[in-house]
Protein backbone atom coordinates (compact mmCIF):
# COMPACT_ATOMS: atom_id res chain seq x y z
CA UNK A 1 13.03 21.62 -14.95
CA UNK A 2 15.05 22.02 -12.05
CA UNK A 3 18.08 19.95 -12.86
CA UNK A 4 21.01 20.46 -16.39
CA UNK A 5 21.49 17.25 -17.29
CA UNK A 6 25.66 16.49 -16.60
CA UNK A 7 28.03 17.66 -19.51
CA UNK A 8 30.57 15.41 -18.37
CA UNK A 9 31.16 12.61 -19.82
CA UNK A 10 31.68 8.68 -17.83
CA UNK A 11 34.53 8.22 -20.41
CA UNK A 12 36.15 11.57 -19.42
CA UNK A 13 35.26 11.25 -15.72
CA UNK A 14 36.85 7.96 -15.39
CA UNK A 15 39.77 8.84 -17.54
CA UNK A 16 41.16 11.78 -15.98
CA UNK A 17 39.92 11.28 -12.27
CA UNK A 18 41.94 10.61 -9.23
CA UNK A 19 40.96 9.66 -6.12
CA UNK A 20 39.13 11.19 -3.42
CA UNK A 21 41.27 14.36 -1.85
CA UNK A 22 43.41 13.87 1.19
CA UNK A 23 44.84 10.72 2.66
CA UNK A 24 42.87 8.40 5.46
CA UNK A 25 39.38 7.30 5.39
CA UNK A 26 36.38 8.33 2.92
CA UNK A 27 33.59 9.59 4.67
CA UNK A 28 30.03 9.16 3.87
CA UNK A 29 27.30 10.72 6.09
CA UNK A 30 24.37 9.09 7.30
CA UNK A 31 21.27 10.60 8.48
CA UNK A 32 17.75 9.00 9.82
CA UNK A 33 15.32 8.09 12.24
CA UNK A 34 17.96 6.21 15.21
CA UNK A 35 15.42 6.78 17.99
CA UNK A 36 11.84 8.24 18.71
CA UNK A 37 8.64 6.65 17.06
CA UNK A 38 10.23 6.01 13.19
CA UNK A 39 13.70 4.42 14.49
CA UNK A 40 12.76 0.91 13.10
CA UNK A 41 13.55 2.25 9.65
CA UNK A 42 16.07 4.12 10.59
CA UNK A 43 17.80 1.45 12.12
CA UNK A 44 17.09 -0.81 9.42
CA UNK A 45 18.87 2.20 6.60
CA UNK A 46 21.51 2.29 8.67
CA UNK A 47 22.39 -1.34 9.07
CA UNK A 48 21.38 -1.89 5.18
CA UNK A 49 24.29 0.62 4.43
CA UNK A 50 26.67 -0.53 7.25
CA UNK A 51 26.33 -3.89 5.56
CA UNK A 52 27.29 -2.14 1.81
CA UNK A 53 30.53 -0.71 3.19
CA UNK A 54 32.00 -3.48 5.20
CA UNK A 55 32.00 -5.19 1.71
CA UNK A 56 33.39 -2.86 0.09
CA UNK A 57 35.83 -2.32 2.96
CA UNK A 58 36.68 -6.19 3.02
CA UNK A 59 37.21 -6.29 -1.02
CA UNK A 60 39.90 -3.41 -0.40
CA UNK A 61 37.93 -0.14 -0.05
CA UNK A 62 38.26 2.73 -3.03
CA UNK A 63 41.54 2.56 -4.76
CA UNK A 64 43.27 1.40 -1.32
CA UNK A 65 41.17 3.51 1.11
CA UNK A 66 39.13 2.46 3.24
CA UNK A 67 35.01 3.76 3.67
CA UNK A 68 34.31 5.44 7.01
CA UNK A 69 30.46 6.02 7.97
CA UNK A 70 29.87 8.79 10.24
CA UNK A 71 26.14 8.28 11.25
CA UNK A 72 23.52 11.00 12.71
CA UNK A 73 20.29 10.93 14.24
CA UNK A 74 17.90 13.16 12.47
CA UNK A 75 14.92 11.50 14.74
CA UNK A 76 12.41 12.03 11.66
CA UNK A 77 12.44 15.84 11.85
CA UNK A 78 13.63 18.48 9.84
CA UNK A 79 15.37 20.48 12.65
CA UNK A 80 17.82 17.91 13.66
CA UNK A 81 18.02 16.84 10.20
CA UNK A 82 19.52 19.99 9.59
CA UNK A 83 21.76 20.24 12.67
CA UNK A 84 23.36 16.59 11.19
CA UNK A 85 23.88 18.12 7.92
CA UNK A 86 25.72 21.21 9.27
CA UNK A 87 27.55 18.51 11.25
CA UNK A 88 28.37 15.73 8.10
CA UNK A 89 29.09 19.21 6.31
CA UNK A 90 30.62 21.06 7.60
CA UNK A 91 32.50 19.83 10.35
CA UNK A 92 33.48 16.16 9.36
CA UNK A 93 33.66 16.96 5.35
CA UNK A 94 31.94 13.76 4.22
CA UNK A 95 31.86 13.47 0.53
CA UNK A 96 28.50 12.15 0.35
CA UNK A 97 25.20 11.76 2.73
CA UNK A 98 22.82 8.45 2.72
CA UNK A 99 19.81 10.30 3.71
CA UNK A 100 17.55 11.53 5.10
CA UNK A 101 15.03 8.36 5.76
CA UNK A 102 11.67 10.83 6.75
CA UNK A 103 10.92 13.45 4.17
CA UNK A 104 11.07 16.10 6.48
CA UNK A 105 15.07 15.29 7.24
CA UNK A 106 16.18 15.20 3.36
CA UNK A 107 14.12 18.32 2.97
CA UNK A 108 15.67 19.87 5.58
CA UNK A 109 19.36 19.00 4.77
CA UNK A 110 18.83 19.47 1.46
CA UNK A 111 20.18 23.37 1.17
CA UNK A 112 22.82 22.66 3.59
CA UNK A 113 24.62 19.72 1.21
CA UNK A 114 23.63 21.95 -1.40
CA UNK A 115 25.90 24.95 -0.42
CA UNK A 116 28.76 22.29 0.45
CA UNK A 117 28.09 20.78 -2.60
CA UNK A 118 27.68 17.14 -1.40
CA UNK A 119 25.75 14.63 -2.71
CA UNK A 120 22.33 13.19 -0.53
CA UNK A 121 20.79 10.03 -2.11
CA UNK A 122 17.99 8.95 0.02
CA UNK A 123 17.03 5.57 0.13
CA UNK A 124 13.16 6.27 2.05
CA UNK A 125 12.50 9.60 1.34
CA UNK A 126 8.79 9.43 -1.15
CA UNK A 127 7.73 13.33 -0.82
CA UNK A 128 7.09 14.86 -4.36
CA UNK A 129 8.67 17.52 -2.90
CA UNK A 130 12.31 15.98 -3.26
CA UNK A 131 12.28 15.95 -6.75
CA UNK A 132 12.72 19.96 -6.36
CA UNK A 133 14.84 19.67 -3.26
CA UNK A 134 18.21 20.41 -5.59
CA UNK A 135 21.28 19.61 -8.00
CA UNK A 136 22.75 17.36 -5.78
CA UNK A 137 19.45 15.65 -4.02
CA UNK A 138 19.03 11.96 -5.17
CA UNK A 139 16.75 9.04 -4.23
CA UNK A 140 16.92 5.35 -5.58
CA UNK A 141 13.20 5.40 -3.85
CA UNK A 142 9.94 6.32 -6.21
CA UNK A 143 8.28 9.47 -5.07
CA UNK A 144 4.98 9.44 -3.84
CA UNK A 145 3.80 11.51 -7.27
CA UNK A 146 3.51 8.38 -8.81
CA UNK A 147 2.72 6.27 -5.85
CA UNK A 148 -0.56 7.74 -6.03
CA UNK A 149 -1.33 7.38 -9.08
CA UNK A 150 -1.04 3.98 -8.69
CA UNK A 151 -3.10 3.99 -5.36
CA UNK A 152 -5.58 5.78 -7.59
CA UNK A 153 -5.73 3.09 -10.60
CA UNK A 154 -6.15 0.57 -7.61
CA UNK A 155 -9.25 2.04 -5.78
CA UNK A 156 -10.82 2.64 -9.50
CA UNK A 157 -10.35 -1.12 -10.54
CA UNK A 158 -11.56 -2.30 -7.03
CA UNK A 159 -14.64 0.71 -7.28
CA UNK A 160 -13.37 2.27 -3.72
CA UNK A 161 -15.13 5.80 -4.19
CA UNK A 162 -14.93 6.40 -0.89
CA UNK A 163 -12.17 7.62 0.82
CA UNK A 164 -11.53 7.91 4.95
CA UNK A 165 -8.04 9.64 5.65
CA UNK A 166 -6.58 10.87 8.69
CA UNK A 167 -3.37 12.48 8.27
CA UNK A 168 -0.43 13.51 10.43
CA UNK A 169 0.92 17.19 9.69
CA UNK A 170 4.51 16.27 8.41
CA UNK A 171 6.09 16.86 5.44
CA UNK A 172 5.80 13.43 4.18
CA UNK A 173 2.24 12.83 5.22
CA UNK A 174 1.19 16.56 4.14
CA UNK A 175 2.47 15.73 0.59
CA UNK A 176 0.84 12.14 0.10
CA UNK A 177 -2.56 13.58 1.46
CA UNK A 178 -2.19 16.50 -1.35
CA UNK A 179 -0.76 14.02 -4.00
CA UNK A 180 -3.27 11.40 -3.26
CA UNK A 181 -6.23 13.66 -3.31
CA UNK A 182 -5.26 15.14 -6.93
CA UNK A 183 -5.43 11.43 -8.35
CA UNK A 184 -8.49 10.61 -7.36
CA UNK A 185 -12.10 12.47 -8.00
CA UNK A 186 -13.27 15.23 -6.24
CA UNK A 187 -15.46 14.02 -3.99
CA UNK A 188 -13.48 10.48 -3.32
CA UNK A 189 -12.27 11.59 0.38
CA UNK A 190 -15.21 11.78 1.97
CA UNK A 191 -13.59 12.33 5.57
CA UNK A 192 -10.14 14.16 5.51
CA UNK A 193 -8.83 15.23 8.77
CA UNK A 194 -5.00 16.31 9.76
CA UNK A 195 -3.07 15.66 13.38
CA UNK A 196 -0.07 17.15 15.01
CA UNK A 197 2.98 14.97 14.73
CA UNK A 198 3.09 12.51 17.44
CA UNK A 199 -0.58 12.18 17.95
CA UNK A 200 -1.86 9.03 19.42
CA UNK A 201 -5.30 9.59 20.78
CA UNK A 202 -7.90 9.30 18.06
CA UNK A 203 -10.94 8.55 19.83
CA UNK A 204 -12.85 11.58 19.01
CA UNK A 205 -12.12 11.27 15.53
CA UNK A 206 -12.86 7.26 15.46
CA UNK A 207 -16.67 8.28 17.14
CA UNK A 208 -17.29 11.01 14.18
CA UNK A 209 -15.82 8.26 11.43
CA UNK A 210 -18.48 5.84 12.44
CA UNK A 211 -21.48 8.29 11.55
CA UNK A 212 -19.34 8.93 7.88
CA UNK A 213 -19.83 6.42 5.19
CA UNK A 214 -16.74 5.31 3.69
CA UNK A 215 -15.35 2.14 1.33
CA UNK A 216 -11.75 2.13 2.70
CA UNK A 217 -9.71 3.67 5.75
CA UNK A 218 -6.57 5.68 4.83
CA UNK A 219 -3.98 5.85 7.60
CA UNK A 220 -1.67 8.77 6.17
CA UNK A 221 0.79 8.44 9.20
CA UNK A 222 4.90 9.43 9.32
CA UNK A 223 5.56 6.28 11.54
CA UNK A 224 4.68 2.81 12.07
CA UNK A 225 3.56 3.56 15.83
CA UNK A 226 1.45 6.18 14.99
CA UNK A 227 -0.73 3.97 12.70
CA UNK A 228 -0.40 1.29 15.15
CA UNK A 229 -2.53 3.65 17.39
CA UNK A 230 -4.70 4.21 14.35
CA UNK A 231 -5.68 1.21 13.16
CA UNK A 232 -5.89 0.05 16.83
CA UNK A 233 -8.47 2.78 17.77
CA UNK A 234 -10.02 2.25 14.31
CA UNK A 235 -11.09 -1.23 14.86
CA UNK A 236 -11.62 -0.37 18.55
CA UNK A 237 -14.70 1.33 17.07
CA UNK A 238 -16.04 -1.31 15.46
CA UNK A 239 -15.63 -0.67 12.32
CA UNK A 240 -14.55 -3.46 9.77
CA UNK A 241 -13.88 -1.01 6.55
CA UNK A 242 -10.83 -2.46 4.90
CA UNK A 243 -7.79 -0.31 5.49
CA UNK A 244 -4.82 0.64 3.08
CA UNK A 245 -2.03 2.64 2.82
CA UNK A 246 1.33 3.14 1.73
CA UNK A 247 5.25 2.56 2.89
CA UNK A 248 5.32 3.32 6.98
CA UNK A 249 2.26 0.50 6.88
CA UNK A 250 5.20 -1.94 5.26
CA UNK A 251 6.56 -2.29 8.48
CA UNK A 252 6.84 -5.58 10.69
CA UNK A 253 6.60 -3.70 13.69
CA UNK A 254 2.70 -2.85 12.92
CA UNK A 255 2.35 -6.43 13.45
CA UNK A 256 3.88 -6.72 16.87
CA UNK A 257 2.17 -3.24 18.22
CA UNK A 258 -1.25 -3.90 17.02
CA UNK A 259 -1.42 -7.80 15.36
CA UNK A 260 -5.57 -8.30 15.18
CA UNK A 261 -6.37 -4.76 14.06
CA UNK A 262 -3.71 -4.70 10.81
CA UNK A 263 -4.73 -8.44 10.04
CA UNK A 264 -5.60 -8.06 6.10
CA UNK A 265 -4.83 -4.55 5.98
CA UNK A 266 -3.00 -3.68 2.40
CA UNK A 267 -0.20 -1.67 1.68
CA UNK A 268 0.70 -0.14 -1.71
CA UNK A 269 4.70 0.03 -1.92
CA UNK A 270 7.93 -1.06 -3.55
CA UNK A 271 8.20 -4.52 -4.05
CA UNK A 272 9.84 -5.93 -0.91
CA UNK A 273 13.67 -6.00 -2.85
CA UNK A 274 15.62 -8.97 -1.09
CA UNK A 275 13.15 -10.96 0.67
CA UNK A 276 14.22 -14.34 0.11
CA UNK A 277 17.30 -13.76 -1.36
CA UNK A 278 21.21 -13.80 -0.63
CA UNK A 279 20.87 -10.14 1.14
CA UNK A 280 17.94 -11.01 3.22
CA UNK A 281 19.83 -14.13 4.29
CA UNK A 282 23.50 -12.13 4.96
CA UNK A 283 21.17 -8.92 6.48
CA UNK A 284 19.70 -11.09 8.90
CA UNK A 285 22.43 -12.81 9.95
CA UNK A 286 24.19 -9.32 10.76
CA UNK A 287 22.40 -7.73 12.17
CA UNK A 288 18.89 -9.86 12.68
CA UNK A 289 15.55 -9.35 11.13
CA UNK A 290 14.67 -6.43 9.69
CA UNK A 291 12.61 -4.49 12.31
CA UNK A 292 10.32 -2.29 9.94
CA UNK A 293 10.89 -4.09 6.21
CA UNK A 294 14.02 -5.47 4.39
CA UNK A 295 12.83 -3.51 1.32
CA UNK A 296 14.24 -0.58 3.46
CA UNK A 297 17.27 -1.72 4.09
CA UNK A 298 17.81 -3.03 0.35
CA UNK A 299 17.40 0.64 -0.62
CA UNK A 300 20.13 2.18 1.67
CA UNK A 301 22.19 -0.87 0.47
CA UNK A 302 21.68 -0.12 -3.07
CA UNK A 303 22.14 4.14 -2.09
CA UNK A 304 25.30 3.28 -0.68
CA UNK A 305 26.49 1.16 -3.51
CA UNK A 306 26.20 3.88 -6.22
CA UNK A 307 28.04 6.12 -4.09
CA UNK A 308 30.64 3.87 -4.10
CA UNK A 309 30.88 3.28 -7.72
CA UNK A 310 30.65 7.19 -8.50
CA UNK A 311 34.12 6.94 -6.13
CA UNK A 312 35.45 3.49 -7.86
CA UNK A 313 34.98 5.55 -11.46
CA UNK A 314 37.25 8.53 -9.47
CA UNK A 315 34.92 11.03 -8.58
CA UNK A 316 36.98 13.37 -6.39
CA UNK A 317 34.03 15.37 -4.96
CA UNK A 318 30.17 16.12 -4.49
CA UNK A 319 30.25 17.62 -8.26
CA UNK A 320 31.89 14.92 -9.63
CA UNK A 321 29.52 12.02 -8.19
CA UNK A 322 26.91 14.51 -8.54
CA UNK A 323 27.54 14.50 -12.57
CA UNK A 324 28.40 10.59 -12.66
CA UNK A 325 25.09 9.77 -11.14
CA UNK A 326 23.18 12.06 -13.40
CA UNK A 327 25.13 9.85 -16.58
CA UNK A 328 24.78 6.16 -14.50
CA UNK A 329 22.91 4.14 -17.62
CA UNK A 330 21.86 1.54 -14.88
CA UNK A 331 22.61 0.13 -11.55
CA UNK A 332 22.26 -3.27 -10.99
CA UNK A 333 21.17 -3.56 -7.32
CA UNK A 334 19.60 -5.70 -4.76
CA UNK A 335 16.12 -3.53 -5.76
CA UNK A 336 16.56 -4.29 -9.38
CA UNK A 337 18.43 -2.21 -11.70
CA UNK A 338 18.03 1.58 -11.71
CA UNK A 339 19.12 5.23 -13.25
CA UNK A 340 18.05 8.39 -12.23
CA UNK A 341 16.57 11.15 -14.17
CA UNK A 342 17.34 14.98 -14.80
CA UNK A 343 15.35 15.58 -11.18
CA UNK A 344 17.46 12.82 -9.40
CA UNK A 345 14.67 11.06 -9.26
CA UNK A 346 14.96 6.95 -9.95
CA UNK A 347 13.39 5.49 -12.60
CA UNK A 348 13.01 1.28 -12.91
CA UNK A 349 11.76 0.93 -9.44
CA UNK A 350 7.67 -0.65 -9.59
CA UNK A 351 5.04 -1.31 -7.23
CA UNK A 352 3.47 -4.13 -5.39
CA UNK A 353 0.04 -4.51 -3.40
CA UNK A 354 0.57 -6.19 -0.24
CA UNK A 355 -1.29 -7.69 2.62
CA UNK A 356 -0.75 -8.59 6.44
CA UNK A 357 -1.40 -12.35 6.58
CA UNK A 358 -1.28 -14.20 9.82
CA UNK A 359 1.14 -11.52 10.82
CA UNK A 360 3.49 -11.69 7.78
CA UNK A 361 3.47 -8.78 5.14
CA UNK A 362 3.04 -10.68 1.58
CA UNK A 363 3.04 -9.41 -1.97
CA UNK A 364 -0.07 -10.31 -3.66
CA UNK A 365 0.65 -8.43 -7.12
CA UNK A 366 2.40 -5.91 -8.97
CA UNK A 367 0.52 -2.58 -10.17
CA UNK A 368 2.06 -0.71 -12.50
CA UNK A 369 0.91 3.47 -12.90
CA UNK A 370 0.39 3.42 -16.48
């Protein structure tokens, strides 16, 4: 168990709190994918928790003080990840981080805020390797542990037995390929091959594929253009296997880079929180429609918004929020309502099966892991 569970006490904490040290602005760091291959979610983060503080801004801010973001482009990998942290860190001493988006970034800033002692809740991050990432690691996102499992239950109730997956080699895809594989029988992936990051020819693999038989295609990829180039290739070949996969494939932007080849392609993810609702109405007017899924930008909404009650209940510093959101009973966000559990991990968050209809991602059903 990696995690004490908070001696504190909410009572206490809001009792004999104070506010945040020093006079000015808050700050809360942001890191994510702002340009490169995975920037439509990290735009879409960004703007989700742009959108959370300019409410809480316009409502008065934290006891009288206003909420400054300072926002950093960790460009999906763990090295510049890393730089941002020592940045948010260590030289503009924010009192929290939203992020990373990409595995590999929260994975990667994860010792730094660690040592400074300031909170990270991720709002994207799914690698089963966050739950061990540290004390003061959070994520109002389900990891990809039980993601699979789920993915498993599915391809047993609709007798897939046979498994194509090409992976890239990231920390995210690494750790769904190796979660994914230990759900489902031995012999289920029947063709299991792993690219560089940033790989976008697949021919050669798409020729061998065709000469494997297979139920089901499994694009593992970190970003919604390299499946684009995926599926693309992968129907280039002929082939007319279904396809499924998980969160980068809930992403508009498939749609626009590669429309016929995702047509009734499914994706296995978090229900898509705010679609239809007052958020997705307010979002888009702010800042337009969502350019990967509004799901993601509910989550960085709903990331920044328990950072900002950990402040309202005066938490002074990382520790502080770090023990409030250990003892948070539940959220009530845009996602639904949520705690966290002795790992930081969040618990109350489901799963949905979707499908690309006509060019529109819709939910066809919930699937539960149990």
């Amino acid at each position: 168990m990696k995690r004490s569970l908070a001696l504190l006490s909410l009572t206490a904490l809001a009792l004999t709190a104070c506010q945040p040290a020093g006079g000015g602005t808050i700050k809360i760091g942001y890191i994510g994918p702002l340009t490169g291959d995975a920037a439509s979610y990290g735009v879409d983060t960004l703007n989700g928790v742009k959108m959370k503080i300019e409410e809480i801004n316009a409502a008065g801010g934290i006891n009288g003080r206003q909420i400054e973001i300072v926002a950093e482009d960790g460009k999906c990998t763990g090295s510049e990840a890393a730089s941002a942290a020592q940045k948010l860190v260590n030289v503009d001493k924010v009192i929290a981080i939203v992020g990373g988006q990409c595995s590999g970034e929260t994975l990667a800033a994860a010792p730094i805020a660690e040592e400074g002692k300031v909170v990270i809740v991720s709002p994207v991050s799914s690698s089963p390797d966050v739950t061990k990432a540290g004390d003061y690691v959070f994520r109002d996102y389900p990891s990809d542990a039980l993601k699979t499992k789920a993915m498993a239950k599915y391809f047993a109730e609709e007798k897939i037995t046979k498994v194509a997956m090409i992976s890239e080699n990231t920390d995210f895809a690494s750790a769904f390929r190796a979660s994914l594989k230990e759900n489902l029988p031995a012999d289920a992936v029947v063709f299991d091959e792993v690219v560089e990051p940033g790989t976008k020819d697949f021919r050669t693999l798409m020729t061998r594929l065709k000469n494997v038989k297979f139920d089901t295609f499994f694009p593992n990829a970190q970003s919604d253009a390299t499946m684009a180039a995926m599926m693309q290739q992968f129907r280039d070949q002929g082939m007319k296997q279904p396809a499924i996969s998980h969160d980068i494939a809930d992403s508009v932007t498939l749609a626009k880079l590669a429309p016929e080849a995702v047509e009734g392609m499914w994706v296995i993810n978090v229900p898509t929180s705010g679609q239809g609702t007052s958020f997705e109405t307010d979002f888009t007017a702010k800042y337009g429609a969502a350019q990967a899924t509004i799901a993601f930008a509910a989550h960085a909404y709903d990331a920044a918004g328990v950072i900002a009650e950990a402040l309202k209940a005066g938490a002074t510093d990382g520790t502080a929020i770090k023990d409030w959101l250990y003892n948070m009973k539940e959220y009530k966000g845009v996602v639904g309502a949520f705690s966290f559990d002795r790992n930081g991990d969040v618990v109350g968050v489901p799963y949905g099966l979707k499908q690309f209809q006509k060019g529109v991602i819709r939910q066809v059903k919930g699937i539960s892991v149990d």
